[in-house]
Protein backbone atom coordinates (compact mmCIF):
# COMPACT_ATOMS: atom_id res chain seq x y z
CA UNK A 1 -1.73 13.67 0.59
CA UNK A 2 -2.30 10.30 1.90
CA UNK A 3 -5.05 8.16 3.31
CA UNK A 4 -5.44 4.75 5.14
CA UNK A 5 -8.21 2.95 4.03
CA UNK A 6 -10.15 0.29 6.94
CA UNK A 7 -13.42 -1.36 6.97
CA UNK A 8 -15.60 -4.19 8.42
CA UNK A 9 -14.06 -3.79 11.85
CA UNK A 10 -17.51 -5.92 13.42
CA UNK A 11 -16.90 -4.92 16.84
CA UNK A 12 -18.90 -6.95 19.51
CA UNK A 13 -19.16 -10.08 16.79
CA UNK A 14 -19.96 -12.90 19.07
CA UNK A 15 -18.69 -16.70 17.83
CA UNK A 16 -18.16 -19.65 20.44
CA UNK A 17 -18.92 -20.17 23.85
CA UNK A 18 -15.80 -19.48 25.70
CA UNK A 19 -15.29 -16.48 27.68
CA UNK A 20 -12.47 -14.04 29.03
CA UNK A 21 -11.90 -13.44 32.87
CA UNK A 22 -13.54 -10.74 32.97
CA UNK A 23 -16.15 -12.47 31.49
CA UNK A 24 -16.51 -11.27 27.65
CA UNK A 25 -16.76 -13.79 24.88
CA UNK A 26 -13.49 -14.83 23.50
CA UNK A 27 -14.00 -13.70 20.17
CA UNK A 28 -15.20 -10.30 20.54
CA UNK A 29 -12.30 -9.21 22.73
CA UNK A 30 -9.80 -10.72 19.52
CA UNK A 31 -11.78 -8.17 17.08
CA UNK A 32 -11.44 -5.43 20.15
CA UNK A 33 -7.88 -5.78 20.26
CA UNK A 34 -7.44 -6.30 16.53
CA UNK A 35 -8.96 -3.23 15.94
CA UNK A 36 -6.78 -1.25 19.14
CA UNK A 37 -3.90 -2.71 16.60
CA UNK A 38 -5.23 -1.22 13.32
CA UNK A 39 -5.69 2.21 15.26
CA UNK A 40 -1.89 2.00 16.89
CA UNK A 41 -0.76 1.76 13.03
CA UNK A 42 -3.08 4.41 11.70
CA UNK A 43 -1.72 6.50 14.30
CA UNK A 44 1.77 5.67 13.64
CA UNK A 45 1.56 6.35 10.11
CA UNK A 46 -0.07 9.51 10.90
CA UNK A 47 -2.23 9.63 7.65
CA UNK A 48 -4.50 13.15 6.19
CA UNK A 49 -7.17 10.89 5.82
CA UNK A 50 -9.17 7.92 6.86
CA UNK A 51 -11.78 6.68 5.58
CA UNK A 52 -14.04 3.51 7.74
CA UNK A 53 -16.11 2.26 5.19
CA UNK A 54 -18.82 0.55 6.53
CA UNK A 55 -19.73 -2.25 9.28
CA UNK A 56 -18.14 -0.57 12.37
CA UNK A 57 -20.38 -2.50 14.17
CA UNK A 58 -21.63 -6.96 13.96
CA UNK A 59 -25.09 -5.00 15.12
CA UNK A 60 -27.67 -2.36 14.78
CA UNK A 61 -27.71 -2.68 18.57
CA UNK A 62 -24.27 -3.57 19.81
CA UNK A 63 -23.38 -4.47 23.18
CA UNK A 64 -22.49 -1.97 25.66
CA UNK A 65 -18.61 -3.28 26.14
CA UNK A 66 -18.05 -2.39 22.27
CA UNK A 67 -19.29 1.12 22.25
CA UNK A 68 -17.46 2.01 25.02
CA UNK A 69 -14.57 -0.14 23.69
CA UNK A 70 -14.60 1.95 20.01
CA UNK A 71 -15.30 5.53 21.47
CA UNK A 72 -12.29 4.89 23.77
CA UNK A 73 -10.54 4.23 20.44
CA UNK A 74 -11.68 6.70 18.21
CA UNK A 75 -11.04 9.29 20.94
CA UNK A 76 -7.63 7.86 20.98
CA UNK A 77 -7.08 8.45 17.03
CA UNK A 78 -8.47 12.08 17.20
CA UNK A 79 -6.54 13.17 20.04
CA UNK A 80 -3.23 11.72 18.29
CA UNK A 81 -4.33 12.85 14.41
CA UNK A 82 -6.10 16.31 15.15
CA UNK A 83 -5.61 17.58 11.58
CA UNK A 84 -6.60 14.47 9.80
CA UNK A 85 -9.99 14.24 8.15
CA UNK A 86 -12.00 11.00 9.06
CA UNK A 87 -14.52 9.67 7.52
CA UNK A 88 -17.02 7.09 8.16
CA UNK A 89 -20.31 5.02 7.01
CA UNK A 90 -22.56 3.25 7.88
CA UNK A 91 -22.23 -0.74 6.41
CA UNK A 92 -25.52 -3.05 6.11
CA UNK A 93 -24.64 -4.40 10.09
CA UNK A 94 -25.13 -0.70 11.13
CA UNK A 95 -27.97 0.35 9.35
CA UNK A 96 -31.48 0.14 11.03
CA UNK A 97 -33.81 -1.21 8.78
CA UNK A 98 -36.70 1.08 10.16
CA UNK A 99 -36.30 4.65 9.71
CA UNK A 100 -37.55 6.00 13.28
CA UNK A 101 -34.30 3.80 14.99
CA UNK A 102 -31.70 5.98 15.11
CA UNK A 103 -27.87 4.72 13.91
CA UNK A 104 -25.10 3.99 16.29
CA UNK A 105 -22.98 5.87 14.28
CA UNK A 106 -24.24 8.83 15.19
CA UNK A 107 -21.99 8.99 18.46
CA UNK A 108 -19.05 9.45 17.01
CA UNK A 109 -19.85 12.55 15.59
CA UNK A 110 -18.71 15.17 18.74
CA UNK A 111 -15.58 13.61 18.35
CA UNK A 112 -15.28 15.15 14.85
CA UNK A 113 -15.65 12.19 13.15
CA UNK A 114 -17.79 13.12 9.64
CA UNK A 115 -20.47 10.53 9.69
CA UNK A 116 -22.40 9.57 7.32
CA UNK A 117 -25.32 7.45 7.17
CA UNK A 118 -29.11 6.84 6.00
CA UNK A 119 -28.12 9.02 2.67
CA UNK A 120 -25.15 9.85 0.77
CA UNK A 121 -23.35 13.17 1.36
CA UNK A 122 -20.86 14.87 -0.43
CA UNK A 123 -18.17 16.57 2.04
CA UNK A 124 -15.96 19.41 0.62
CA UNK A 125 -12.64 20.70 2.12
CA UNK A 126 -11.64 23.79 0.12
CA UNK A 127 -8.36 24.18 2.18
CA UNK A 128 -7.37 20.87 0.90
CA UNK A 129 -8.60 20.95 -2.92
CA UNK A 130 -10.61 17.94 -1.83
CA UNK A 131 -13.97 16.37 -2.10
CA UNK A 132 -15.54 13.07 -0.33
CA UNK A 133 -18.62 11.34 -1.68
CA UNK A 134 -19.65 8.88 1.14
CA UNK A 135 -22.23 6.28 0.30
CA UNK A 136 -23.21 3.96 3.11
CA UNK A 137 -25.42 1.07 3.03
CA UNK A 138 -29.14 2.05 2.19
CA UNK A 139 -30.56 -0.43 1.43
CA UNK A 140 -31.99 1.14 -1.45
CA UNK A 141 -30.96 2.62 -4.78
CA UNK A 142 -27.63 4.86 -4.96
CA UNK A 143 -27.25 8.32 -5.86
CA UNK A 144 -25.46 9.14 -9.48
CA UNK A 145 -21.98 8.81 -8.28
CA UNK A 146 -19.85 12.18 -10.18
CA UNK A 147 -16.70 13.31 -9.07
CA UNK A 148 -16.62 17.56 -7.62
CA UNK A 149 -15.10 19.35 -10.91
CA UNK A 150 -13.96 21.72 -8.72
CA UNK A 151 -11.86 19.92 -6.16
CA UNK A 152 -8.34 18.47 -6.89
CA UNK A 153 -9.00 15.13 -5.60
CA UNK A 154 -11.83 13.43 -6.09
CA UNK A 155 -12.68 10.23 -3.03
CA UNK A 156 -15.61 7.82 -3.19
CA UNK A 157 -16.52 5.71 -0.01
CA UNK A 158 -18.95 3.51 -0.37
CA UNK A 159 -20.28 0.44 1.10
CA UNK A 160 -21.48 -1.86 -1.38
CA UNK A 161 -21.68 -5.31 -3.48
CA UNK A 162 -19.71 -5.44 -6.99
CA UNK A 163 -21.22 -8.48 -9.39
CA UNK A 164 -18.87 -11.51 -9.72
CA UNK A 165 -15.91 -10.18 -7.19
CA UNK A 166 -17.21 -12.23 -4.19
CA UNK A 167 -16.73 -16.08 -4.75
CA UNK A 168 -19.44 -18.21 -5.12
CA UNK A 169 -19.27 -19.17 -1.07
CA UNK A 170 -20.06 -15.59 -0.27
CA UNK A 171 -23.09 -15.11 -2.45
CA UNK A 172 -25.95 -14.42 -0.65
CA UNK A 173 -24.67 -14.47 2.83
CA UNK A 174 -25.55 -11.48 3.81
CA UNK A 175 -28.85 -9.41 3.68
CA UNK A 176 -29.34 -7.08 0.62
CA UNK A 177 -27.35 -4.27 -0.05
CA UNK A 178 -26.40 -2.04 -2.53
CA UNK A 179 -25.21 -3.44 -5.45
CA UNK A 180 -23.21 -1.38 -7.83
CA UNK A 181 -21.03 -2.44 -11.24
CA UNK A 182 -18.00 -1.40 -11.82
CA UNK A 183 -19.03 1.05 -14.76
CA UNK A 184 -21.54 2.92 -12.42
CA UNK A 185 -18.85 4.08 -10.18
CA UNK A 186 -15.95 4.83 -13.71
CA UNK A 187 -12.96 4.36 -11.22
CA UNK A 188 -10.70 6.23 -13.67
CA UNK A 189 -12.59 9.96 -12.57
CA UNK A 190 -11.97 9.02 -9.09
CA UNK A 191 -8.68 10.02 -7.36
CA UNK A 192 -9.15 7.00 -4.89
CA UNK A 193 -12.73 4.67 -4.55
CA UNK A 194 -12.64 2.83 -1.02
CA UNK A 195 -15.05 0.10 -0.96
CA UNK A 196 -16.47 -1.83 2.27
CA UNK A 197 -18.19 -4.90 2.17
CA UNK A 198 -16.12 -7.87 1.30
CA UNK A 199 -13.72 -9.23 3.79
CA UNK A 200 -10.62 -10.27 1.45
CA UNK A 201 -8.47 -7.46 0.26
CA UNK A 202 -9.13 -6.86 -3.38
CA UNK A 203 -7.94 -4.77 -5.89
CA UNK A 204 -10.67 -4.14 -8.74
CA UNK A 205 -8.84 -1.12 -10.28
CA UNK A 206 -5.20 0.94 -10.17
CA UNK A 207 -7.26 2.87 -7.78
CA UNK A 208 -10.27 1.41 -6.27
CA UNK A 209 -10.08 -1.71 -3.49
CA UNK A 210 -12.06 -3.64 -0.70
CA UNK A 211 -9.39 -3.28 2.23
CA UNK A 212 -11.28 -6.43 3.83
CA UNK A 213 -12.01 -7.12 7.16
CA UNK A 214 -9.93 -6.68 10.29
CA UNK A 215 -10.68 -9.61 11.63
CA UNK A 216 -12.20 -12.61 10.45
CA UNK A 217 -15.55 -12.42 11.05
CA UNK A 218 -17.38 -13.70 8.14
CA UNK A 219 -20.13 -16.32 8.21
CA UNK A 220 -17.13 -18.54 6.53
CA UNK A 221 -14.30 -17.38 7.91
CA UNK A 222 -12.78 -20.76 6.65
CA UNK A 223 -13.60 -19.33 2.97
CA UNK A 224 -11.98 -15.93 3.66
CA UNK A 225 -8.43 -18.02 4.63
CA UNK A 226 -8.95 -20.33 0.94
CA UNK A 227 -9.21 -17.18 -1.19
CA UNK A 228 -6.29 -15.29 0.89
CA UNK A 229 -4.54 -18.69 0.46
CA UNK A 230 -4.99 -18.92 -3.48
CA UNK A 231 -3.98 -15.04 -3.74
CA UNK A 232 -0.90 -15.81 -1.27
CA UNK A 233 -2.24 -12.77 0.93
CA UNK A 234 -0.77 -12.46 4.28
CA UNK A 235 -3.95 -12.47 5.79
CA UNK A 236 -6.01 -8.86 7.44
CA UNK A 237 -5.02 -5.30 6.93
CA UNK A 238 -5.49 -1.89 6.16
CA UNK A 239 -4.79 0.05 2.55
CA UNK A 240 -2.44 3.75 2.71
CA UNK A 241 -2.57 5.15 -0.68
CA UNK A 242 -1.07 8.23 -1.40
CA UNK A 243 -2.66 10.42 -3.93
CA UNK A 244 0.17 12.60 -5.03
CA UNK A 245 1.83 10.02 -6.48
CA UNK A 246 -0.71 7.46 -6.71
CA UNK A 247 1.34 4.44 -4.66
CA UNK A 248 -0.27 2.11 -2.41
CA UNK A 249 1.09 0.12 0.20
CA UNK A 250 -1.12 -3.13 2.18
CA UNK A 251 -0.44 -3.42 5.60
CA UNK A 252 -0.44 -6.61 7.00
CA UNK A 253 -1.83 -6.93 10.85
CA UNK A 254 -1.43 -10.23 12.22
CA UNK A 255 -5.24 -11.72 13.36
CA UNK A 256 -5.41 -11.91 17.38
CA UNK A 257 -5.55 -15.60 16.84
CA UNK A 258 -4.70 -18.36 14.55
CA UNK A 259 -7.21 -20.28 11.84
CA UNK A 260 -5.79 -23.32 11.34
CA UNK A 261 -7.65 -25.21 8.48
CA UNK A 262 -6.24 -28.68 8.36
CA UNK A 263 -5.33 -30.85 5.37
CA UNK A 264 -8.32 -32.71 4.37
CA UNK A 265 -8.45 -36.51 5.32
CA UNK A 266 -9.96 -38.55 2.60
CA UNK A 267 -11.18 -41.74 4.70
CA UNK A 268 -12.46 -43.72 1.92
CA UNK A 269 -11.61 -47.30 2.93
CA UNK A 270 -10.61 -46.35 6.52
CA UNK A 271 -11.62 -48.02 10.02
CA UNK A 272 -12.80 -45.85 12.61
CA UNK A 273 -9.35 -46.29 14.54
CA UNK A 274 -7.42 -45.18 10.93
CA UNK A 275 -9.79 -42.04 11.18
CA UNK A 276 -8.62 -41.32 14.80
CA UNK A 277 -5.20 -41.82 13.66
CA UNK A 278 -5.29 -39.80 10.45
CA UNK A 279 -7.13 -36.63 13.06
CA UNK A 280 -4.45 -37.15 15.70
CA UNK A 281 -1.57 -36.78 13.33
CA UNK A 282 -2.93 -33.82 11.67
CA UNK A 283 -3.22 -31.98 15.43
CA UNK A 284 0.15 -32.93 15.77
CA UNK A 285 2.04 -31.29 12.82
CA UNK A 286 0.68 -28.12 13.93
CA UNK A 287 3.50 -25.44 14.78
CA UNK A 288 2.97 -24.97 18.64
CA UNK A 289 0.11 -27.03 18.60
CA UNK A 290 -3.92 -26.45 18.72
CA UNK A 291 -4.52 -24.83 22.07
CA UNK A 292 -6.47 -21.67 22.31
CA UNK A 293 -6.80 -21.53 18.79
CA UNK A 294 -9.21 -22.16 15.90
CA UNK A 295 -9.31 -24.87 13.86
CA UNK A 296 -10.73 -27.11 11.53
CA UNK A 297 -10.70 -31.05 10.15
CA UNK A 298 -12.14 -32.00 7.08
CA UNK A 299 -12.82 -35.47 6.89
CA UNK A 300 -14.47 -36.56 3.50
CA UNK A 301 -15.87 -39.67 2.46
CA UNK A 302 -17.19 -40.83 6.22
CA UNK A 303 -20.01 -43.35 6.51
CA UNK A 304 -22.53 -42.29 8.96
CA UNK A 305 -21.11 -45.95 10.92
CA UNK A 306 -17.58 -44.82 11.08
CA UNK A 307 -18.47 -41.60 12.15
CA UNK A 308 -20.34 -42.98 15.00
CA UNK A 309 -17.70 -45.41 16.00
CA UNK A 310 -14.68 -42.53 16.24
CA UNK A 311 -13.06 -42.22 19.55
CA UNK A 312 -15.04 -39.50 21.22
CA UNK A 313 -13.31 -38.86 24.24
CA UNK A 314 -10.22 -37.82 22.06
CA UNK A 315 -12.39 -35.62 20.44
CA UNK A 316 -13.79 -33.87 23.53
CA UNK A 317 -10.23 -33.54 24.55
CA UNK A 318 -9.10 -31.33 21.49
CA UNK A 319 -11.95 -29.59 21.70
CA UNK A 320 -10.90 -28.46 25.24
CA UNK A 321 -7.51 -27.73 24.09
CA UNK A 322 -8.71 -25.30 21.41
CA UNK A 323 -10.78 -22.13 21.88
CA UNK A 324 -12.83 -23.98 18.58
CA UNK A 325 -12.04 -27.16 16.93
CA UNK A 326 -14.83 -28.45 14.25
CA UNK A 327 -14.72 -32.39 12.94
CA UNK A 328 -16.23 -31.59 9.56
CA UNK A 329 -17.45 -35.17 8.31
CA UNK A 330 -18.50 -35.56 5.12
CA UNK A 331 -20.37 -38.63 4.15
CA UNK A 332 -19.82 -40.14 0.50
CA UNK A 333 -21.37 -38.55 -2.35
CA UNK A 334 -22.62 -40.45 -5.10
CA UNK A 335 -21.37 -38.53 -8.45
CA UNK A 336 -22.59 -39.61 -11.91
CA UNK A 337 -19.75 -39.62 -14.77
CA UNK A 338 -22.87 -39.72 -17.41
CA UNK A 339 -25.50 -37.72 -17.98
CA UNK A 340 -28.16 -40.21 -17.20
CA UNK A 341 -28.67 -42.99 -14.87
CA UNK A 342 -28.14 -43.37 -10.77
CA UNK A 343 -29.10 -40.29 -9.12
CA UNK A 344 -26.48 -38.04 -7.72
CA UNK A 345 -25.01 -35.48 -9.44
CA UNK A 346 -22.66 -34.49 -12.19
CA UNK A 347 -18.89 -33.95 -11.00
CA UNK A 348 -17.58 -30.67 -11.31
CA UNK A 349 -13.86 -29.59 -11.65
CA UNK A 350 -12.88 -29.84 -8.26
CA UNK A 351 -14.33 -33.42 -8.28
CA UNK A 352 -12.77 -34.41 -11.33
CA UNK A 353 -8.84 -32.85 -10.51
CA UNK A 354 -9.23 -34.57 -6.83
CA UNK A 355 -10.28 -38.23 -8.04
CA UNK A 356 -7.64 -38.16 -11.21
CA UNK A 357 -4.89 -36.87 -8.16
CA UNK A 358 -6.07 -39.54 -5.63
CA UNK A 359 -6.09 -42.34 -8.04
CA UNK A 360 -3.03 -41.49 -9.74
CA UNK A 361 0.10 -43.69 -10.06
CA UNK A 362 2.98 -41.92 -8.47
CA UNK A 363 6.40 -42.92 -6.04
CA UNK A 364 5.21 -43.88 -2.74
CA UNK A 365 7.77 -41.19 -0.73
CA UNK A 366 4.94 -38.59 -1.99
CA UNK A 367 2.36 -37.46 0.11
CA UNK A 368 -0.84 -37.96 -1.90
CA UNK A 369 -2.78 -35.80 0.63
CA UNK A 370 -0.90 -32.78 0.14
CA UNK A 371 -0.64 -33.37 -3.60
CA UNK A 372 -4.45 -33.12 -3.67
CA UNK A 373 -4.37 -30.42 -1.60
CA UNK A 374 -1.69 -28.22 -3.88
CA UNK A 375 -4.07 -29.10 -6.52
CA UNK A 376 -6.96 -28.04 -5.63
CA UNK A 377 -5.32 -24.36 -4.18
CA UNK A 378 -4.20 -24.07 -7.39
CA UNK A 379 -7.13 -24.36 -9.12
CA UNK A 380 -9.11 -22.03 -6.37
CA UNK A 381 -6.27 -19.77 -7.08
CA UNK A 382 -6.83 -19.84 -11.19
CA UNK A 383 -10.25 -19.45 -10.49
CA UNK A 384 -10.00 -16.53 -8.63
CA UNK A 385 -7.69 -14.67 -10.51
CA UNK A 386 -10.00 -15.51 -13.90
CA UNK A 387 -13.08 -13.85 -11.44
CA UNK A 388 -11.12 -11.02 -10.64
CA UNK A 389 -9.66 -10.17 -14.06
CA UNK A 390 -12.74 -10.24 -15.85
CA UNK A 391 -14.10 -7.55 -13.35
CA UNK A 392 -11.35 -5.51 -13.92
CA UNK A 393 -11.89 -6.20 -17.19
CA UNK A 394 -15.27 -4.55 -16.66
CA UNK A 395 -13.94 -1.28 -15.13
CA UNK A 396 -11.18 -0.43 -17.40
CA UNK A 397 -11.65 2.67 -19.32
CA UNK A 398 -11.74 2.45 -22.82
């Protein structure tokens, strides 16, 4: 018996100004298509199961272009998989916060869809030896979360935060939902645990992941592409897990549209014309170049007079080319290598492996900015792996 695990689709998430033809923001059509993608491969892999866990929607109130958009969709996955059991519940971006507003959710339900939001509920398919606990999002406490003793396989959907698995960018982004450790849920009585929430694909268990987002649509997507980067994940998908045998498969699905985070430019000591330079080259190593897609420029170590003094009009003109591009300027930061004195701030790790890497003696046919870059991915990627270990750590049976 297998399954495909999704969630966070966001449909109707709104970022930018520019528009389609027909006059939709850019952005939301990329999630509506990326999610038409994710049901094409669903419905290619023709799955018994699948389970949305959470955060259909960006909105308690979406717009009227993504509910017609995701019932044409659903629609399309029920008439293709009428055997297959889906599930799906409510996230924290489509649960009402007061009880007499009724959830969007709730539409998809003549289309057979089991639904489940405002309280848990445990679904039970005799026929198939199998029994669903679906926990959506709240915003309160959760029920005791126990497997059905009398049900082969034993699923738990739930949309919820796990202590220490988000990295420290993603703490506190988003408004407060259920929290739940890794001991509370005792993955190894589960036959599968499907968790919604966090946007990176994550494995906390042999059997219990976030399948991330579709689509980035995080209020850092540029922190979602660093942690995919240290873990050297693809990028967006969807889980299949089969729980005969226990294997599990990620499927990659290429995002509508490129992120392109560029190199950072350390422009300590540059003029305002080396700056322009240092930007233009960067745009121009880019495979196929910047247009239509998203991207961003670090620049660290800018005085606010260099900042003013960069060529504008170039600026304007990349800004045209892309749907996005973002100048991040960073002005100079006064760091402290004592305890006392000057004000500022002690460095941390990061500060202390990019100053040893930029002031380092090496050949000159090495390219110091990419050598700080490597470094500091490497050390993201130690970090994270440490992070996620020690939660594992945490829900390993002993």
């Amino acid at each position: 018996m297998r399954l495909i695990h999704i969630s966070d689709l966001h449909l109707g998430f709104r970022r930018y100004q520019r528009l389609t033809p027909t006059g939709i923001n850019q952005r939301e059509w990329d999630v509506a298509m990326a999610f038409n993608r994710a049901i094409d491969k669903i419905i290619e892999l023709k799955p018994d199961i699948v389970l949305i866990a959470g955060d259909v929607f960006h909105a308690v109130r979406p717009t009227n272009t993504s509910i017609v958009h995701a019932f044409s969709q659903f629609s399309r996955l029920m008439r293709a998989l009428p055997d297959a059991i889906v599930v799906m519940i409510a996230g924290g971006h489509d649960s009402p916060r007061a009880t007499e507003t009724g959830c969007i959710l709730r539409l998809f339900s003549p289309l057979g869809i089991h639904v489940v939001n405002g309280e848990a509920q445990r679904l039970t398919f005799p026929d198939r030896e199998l029994s669903i606990l679906a926990v959506p999002d709240a915003l309160r406490d959760h029920p005791v979360l126990d497997t059905d003793p009398a049900s082969k396989y034993n699923i738990l959907v739930i949309h919820c935060e796990m202590p220490g698995t988000a990295p420290a960018w993603a703490a506190g982004q988003e408004r407060s939902i259920v929290e739940v450790k890794p001991e509370e849920i005792g993955p190894e009585k589960w036959s599968y645990v499907a968790l919604g929430h966090y946007h990176v694909y994550q494995q906390l268990a042999v059997n219990m992941y976030y399948s991330g987002s579709l689509e980035y649509t995080s209020l850092d997507a540029w922190g979602d592409l660093a942690t995919e980067r240290s873990i050297k994940l693809p990028g967006k998908g969807m889980i299949e897990y089969d729980l005969t045998t226990a294997k599990r498969k990620f499927h990659f699905l290429p995002a509508t549209r490129p992120l392109i985070d560029l190199p950072p430019i350390t422009a300590r000591g540059m003029s305002s014309a080396d700056v322009d330079a240092a930007i233009q080259a960067a745009v121009e190593r880019v495979s196929g170049g910047i247009d239509d897609k998203i991207v961003r420029q670090i620049v660290r170590d800018v005085p606010r007079h260099i900042a003013r003094e960069l060529d504008h009009k170039a600026l304007r003109e990349l800004k045209r080319r892309a749907l996005h591009y973002h100048l991040d300027t960073r002005r100079p930061e006064i760091i402290r290598a004592v305890a006392s004195g000057g004000p500022g701030r002690r460095p941390s790790l990061a500060d202390m492996v990019r100053d040893h890497l930029q002031r380092r003696v090496m050949p000159g046919d090495i390219d110091r900015e990419r050598l700080v870059t490597l470094g500091l991915d490497y050390l993201r990627e130690a970090e994270t792996l440490e992070a996620t270990a020690t939660v594992v750590a945490a829900g390993a049976p002993e």
